[in-house]
N, C-alpha and C. Protein backbone atom coordinates (compact mmCIF):
# COMPACT_ATOMS: atom_id res chain seq x y z
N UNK A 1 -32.48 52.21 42.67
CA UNK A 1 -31.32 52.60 41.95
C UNK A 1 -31.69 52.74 40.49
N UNK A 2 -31.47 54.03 39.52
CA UNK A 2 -32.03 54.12 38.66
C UNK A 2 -30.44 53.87 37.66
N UNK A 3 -31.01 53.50 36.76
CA UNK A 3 -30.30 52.91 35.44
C UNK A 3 -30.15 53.64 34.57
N UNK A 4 -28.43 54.74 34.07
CA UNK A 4 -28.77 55.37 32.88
C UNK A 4 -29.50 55.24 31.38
N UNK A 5 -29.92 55.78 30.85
CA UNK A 5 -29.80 55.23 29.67
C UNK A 5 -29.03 54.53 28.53
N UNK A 6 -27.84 55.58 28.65
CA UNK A 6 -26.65 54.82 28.30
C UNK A 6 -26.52 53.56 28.67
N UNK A 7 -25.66 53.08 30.02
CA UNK A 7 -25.63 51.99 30.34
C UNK A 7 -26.65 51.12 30.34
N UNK A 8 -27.80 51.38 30.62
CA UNK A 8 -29.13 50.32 30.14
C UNK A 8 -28.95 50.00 28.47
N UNK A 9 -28.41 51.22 27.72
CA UNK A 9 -28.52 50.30 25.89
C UNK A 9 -27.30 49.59 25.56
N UNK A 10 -26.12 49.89 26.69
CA UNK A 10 -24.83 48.90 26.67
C UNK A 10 -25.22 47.81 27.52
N UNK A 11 -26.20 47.40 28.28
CA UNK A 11 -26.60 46.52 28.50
C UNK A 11 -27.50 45.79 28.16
N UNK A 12 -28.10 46.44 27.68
CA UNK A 12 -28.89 45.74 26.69
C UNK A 12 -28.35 45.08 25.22
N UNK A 13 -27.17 45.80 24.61
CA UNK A 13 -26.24 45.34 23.35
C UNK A 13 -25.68 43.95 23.54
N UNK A 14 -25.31 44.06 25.11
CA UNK A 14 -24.50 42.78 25.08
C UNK A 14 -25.65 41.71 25.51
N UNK A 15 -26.67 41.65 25.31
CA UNK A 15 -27.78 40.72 25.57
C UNK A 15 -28.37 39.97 24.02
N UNK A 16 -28.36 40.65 23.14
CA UNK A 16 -28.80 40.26 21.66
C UNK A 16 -28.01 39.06 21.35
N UNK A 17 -28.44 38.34 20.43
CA UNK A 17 -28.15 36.72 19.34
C UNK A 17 -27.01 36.84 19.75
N UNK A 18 -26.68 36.16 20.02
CA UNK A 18 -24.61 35.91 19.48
C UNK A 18 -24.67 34.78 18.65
N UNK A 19 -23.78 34.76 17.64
CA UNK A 19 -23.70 34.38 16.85
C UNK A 19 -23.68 32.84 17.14
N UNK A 20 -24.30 31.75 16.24
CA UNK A 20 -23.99 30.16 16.89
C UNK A 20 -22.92 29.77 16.51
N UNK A 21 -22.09 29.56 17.25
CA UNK A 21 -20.74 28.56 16.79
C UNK A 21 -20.79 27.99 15.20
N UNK A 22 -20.07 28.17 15.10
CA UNK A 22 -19.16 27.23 13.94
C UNK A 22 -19.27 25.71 14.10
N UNK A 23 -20.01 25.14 12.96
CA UNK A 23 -19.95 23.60 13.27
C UNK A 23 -18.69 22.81 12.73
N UNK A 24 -18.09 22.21 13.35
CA UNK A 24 -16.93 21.63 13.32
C UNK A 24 -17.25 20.07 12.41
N UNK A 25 -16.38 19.94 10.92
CA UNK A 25 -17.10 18.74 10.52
C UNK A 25 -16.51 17.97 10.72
N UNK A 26 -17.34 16.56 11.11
CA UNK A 26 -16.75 15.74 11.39
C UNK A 26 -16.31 14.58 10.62
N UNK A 27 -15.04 14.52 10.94
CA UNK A 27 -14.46 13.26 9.59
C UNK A 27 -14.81 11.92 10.25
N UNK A 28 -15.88 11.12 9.20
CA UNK A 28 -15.98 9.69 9.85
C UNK A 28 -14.61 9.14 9.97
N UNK A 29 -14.43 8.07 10.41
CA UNK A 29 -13.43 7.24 10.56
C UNK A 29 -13.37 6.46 9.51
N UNK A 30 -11.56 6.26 8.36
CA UNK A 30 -12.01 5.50 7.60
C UNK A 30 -12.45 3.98 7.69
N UNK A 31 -12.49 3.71 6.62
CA UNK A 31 -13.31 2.52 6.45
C UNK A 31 -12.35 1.55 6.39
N UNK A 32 -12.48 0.48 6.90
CA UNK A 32 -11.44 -0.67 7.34
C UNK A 32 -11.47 -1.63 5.83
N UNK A 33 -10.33 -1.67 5.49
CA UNK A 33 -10.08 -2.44 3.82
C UNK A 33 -9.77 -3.67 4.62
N UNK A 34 -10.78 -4.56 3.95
CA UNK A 34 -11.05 -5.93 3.79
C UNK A 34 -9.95 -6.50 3.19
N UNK A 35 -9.14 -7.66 3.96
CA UNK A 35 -7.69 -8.04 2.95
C UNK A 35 -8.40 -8.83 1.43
N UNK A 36 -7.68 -8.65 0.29
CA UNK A 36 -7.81 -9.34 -0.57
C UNK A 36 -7.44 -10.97 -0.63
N UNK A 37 -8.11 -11.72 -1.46
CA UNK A 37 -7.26 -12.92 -1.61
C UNK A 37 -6.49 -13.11 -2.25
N UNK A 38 -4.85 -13.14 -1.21
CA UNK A 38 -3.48 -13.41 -2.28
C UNK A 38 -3.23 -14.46 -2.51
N UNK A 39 -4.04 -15.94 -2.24
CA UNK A 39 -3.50 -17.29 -2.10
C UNK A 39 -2.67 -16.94 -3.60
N UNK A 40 -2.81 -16.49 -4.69
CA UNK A 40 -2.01 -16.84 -5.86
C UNK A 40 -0.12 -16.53 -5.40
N UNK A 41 0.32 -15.16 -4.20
CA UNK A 41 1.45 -15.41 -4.18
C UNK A 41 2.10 -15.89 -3.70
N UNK A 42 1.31 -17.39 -2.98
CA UNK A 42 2.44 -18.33 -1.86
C UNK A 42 2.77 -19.53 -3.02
N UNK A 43 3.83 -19.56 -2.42
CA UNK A 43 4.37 -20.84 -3.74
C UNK A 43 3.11 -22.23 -3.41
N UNK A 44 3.11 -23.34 -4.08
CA UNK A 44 2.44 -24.50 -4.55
C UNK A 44 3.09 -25.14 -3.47
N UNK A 45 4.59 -25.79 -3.62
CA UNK A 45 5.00 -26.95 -3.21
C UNK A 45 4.97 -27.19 -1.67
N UNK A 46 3.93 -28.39 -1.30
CA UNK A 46 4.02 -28.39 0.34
C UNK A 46 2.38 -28.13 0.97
N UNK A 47 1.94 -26.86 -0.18
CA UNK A 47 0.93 -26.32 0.34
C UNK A 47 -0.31 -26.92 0.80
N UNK A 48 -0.59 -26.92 2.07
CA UNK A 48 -2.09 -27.51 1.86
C UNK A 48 -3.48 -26.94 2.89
N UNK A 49 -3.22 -25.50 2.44
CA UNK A 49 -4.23 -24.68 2.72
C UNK A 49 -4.11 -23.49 2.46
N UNK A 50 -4.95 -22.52 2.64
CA UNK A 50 -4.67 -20.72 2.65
C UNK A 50 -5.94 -20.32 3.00
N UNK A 51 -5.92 -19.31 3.56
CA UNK A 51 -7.06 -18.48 4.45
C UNK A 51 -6.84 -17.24 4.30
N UNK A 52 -8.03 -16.40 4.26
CA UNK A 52 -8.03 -14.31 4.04
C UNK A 52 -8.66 -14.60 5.39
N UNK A 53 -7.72 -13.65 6.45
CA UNK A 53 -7.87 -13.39 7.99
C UNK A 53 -8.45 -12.32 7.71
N UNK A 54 -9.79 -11.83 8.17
CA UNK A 54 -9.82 -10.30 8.38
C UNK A 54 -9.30 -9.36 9.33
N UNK A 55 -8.86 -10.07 10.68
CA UNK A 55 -8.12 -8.96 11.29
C UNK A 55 -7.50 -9.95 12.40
N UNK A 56 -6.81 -9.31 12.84
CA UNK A 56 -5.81 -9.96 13.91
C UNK A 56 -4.85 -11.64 13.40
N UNK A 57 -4.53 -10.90 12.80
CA UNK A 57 -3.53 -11.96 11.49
C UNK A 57 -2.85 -12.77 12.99
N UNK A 58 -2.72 -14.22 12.92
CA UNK A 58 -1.87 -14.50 13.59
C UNK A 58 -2.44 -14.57 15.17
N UNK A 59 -3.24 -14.19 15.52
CA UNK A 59 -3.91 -14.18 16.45
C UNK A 59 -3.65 -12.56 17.75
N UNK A 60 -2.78 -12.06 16.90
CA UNK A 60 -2.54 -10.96 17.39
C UNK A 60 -2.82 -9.48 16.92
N UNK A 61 -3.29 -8.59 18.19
CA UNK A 61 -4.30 -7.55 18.25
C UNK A 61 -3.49 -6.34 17.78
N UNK A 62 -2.19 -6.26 17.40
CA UNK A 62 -1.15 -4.73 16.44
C UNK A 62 -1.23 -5.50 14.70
N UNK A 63 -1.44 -6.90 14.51
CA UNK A 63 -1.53 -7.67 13.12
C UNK A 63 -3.37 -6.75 12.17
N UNK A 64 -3.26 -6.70 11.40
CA UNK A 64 -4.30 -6.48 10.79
C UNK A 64 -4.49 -7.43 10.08
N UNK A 65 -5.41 -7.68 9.70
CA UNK A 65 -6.15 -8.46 8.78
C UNK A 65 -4.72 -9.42 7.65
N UNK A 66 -5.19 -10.34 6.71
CA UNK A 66 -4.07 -10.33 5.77
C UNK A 66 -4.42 -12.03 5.36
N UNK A 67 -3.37 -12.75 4.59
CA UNK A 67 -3.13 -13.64 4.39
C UNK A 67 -2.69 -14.81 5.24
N UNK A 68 -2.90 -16.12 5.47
CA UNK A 68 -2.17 -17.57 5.94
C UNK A 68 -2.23 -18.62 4.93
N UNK A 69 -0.96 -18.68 4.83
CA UNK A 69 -0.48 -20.38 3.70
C UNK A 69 -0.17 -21.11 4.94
N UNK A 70 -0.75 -22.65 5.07
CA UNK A 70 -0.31 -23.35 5.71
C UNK A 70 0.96 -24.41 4.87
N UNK A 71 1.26 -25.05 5.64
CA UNK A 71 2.41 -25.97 4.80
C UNK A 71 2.91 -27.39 5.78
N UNK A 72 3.08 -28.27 5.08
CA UNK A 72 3.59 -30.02 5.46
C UNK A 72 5.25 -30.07 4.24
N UNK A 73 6.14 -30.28 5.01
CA UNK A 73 7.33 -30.77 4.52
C UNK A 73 7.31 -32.25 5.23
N UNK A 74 7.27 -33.76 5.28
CA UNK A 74 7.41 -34.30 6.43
C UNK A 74 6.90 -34.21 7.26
N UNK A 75 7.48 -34.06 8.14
CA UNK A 75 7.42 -33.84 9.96
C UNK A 75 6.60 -32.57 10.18
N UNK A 76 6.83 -31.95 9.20
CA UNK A 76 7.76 -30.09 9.67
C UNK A 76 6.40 -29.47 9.12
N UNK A 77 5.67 -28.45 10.08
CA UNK A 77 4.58 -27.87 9.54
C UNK A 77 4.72 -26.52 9.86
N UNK A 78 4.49 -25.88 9.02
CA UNK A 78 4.77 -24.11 8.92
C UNK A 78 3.68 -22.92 8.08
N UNK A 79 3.72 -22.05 8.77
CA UNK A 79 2.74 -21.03 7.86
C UNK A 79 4.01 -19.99 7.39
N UNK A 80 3.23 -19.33 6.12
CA UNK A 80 3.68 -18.61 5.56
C UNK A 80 2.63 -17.20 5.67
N UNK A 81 2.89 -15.90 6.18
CA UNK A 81 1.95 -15.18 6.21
C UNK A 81 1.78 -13.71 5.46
N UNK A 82 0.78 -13.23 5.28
CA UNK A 82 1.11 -11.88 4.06
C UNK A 82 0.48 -11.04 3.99
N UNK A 83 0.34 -9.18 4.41
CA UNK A 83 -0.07 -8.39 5.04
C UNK A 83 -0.15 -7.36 4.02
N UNK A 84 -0.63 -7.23 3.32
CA UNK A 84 -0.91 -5.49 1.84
C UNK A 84 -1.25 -4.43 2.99
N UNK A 85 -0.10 -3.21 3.03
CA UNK A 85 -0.77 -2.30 4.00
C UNK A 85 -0.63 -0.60 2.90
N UNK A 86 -0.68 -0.64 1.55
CA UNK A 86 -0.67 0.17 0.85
C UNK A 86 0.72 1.17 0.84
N UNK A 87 1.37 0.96 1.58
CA UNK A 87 2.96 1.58 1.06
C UNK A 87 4.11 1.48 2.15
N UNK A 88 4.76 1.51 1.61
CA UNK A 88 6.60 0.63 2.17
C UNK A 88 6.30 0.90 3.87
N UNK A 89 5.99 2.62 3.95
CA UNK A 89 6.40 3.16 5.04
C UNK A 89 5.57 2.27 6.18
N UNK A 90 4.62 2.29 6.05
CA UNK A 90 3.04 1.03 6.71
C UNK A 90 4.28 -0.04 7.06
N UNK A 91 4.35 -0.73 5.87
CA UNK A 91 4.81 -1.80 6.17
C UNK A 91 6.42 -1.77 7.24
N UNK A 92 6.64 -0.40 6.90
CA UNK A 92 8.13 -0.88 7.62
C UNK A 92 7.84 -0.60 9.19
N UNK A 93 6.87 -0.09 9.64
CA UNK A 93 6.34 0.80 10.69
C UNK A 93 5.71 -0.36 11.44
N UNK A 94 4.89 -1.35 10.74
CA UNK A 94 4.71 -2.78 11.69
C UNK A 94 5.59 -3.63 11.56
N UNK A 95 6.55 -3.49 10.63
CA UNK A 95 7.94 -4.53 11.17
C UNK A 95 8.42 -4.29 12.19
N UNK A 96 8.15 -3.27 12.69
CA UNK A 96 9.55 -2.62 13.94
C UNK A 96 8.27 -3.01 15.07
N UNK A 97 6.80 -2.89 14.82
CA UNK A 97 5.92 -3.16 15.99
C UNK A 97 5.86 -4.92 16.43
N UNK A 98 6.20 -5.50 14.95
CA UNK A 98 6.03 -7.04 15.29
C UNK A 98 7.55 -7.70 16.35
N UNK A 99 8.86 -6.39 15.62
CA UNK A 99 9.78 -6.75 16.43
C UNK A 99 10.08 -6.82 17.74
N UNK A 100 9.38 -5.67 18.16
CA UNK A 100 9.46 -5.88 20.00
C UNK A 100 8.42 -6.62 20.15
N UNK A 101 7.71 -7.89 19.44
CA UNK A 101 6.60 -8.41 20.21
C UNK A 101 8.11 -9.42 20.05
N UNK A 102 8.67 -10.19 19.21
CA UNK A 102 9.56 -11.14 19.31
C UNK A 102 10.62 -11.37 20.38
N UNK A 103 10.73 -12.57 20.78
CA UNK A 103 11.57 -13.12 21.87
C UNK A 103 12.95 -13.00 21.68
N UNK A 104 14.26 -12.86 22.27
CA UNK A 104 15.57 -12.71 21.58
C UNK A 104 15.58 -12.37 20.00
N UNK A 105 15.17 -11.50 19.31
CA UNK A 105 15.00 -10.70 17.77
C UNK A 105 16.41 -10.50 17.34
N UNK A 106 16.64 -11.09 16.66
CA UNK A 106 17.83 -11.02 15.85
C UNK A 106 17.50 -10.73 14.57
N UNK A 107 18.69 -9.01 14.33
CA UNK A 107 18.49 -8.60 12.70
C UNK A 107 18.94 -9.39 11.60
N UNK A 108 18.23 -9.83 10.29
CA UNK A 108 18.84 -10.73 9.43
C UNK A 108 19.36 -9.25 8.60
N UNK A 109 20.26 -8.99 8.23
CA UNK A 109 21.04 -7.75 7.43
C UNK A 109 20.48 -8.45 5.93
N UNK A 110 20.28 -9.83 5.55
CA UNK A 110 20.35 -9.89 3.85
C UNK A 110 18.95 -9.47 3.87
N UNK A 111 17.82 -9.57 4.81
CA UNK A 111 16.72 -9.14 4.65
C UNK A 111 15.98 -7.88 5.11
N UNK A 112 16.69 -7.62 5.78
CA UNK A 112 16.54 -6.47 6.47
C UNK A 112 15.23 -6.85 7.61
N UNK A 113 14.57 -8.09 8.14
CA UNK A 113 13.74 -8.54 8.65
C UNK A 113 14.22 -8.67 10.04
N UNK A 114 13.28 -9.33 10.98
CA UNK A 114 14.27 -9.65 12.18
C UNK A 114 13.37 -11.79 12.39
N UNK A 115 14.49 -12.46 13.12
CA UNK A 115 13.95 -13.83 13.64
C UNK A 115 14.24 -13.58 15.00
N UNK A 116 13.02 -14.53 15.74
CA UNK A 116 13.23 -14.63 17.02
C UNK A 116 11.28 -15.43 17.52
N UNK A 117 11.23 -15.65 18.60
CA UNK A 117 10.08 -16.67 18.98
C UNK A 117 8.73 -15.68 19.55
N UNK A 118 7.58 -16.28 18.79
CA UNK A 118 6.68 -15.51 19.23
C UNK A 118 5.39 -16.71 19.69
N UNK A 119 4.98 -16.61 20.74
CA UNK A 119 4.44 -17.58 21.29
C UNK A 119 5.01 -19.18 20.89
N UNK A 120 6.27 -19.25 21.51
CA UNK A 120 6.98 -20.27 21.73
C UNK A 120 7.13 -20.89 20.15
N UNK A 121 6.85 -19.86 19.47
CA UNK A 121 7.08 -20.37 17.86
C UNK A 121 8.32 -19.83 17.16
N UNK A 122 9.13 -20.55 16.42
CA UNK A 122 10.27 -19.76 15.75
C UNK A 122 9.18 -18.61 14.39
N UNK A 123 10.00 -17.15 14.36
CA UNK A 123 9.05 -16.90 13.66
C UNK A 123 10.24 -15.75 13.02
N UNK A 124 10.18 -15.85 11.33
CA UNK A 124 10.93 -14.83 10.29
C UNK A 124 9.87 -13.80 9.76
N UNK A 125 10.32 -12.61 10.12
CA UNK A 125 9.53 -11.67 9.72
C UNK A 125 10.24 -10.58 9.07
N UNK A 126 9.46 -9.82 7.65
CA UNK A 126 10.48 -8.59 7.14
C UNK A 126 9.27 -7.78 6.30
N UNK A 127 9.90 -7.07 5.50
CA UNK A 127 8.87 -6.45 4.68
C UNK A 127 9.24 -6.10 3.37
N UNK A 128 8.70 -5.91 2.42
CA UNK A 128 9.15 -5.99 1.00
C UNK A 128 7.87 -4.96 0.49
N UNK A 129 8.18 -3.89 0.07
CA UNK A 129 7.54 -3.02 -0.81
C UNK A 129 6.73 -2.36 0.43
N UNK A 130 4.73 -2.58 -0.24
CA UNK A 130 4.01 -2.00 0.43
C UNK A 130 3.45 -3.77 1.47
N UNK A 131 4.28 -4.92 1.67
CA UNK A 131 4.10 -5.63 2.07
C UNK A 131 4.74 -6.42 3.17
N UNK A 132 3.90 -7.05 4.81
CA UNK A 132 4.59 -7.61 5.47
C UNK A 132 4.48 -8.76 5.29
N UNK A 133 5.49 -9.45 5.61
CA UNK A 133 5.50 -10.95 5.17
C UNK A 133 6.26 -11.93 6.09
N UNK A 134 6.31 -13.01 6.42
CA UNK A 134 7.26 -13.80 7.11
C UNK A 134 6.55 -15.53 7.42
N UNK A 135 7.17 -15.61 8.00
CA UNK A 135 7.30 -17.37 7.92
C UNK A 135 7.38 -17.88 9.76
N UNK A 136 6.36 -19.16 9.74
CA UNK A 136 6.77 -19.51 11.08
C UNK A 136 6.30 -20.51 11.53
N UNK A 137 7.39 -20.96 12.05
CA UNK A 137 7.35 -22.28 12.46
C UNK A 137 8.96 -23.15 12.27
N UNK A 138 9.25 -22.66 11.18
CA UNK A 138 10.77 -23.21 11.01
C UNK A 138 11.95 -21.92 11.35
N UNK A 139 12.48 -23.08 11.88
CA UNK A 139 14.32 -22.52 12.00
C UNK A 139 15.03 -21.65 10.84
N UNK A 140 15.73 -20.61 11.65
CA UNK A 140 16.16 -19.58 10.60
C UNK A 140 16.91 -19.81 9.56
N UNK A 141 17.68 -21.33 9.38
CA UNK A 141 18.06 -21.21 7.92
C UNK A 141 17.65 -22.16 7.02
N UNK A 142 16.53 -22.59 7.51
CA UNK A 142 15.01 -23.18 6.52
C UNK A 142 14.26 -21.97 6.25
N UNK A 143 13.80 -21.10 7.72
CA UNK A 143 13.28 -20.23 7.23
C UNK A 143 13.74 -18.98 6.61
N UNK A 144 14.74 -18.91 6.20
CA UNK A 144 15.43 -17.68 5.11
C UNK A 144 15.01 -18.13 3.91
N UNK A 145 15.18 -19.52 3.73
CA UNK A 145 15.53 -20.06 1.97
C UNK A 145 14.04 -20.09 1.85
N UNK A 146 12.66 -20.44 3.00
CA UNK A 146 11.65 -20.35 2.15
C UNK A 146 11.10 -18.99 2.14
N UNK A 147 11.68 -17.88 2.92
CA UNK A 147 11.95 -16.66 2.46
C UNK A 147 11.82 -16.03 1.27
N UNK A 148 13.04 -16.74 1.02
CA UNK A 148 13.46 -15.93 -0.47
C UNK A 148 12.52 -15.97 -1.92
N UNK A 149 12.10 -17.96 -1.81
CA UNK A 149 11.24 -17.87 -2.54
C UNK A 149 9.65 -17.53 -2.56
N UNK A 150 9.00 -17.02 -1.38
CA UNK A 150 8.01 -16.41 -1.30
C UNK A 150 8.13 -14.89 -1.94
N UNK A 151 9.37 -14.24 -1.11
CA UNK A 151 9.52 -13.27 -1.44
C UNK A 151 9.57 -12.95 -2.63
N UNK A 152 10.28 -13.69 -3.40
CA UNK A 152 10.56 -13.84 -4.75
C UNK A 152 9.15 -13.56 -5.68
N UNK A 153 8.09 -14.11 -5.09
CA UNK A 153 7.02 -14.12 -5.81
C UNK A 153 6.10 -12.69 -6.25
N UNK A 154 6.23 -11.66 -5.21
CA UNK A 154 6.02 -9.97 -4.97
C UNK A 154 6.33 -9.74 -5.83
């Protein structure tokens, strides 16, 4: 079977280089920010420890990295905890993720936070600026008032 010429140089056209793809660049993944040390914004009175968590604040795997104040009133032992996630929206976006981890979550309206038990712990959680923050271990109207004055400190 003989081969025109024609069709032999249209077959032959579609045989030459084709062009190599387009390299697609690739964006590394950013780089995971190391929490700073905030021990300066947990209040003094009570205090008798603080720790920079690098990740899984709290022992839980949606928590990032962040701050723990421990604390002694008496009896009564409680952490205070504190999360820099660079702007409000961050922060308001893991309030609502920490809320469905909480047991019966009840909205506090003066804080806009929610209380309720997270591994059998009473636990106050809210957010303030580009920051999450909350308290746990005490009952919700111990833990509002030491709330306020943590909060106070931002």
């Amino acid at each position: 079977m003989a081969i025109s010429s024609g069709a032999l140089a249209l077959l032959l056209a579609g045989c030459g280089e084709q062009p190599a793809p387009k390299a697609v660049p690739v964006t590394p993944p950013a780089a995971v920010v190391k929490p700073a040390d905030e021990s300066r914004r947990f209040p003094l009175k009570d205090r008798t420890g603080t720790m920079v968590v690098q990740e899984k604040l709290l022992g839980h795997d949606f928590l990032p990295g962040g701050n723990v104040a421990t604390y002694e009133r008496g009896a009564k032992k409680y952490k205070l905890f504190l999360i820099r996630l660079g702007d409000a929206t961050k922060a308001g976006i893991l309030l609502l993720d920490y809320k469905t981890r909480l047991k019966d979550a009840k909205f506090v309206a003066s804080f806009g936070g929610y209380f309720g038990g997270d591994d059998g712990k009473p636990v106050f959680v809210f957010s303030k600026n580009e920051w999450l923050m909350g308290v746990q271990g005490l009952e919700q109207k111990e833990a509002d008032a030491v709330a306020r004055e943590f909060a106070g400190r931002l």
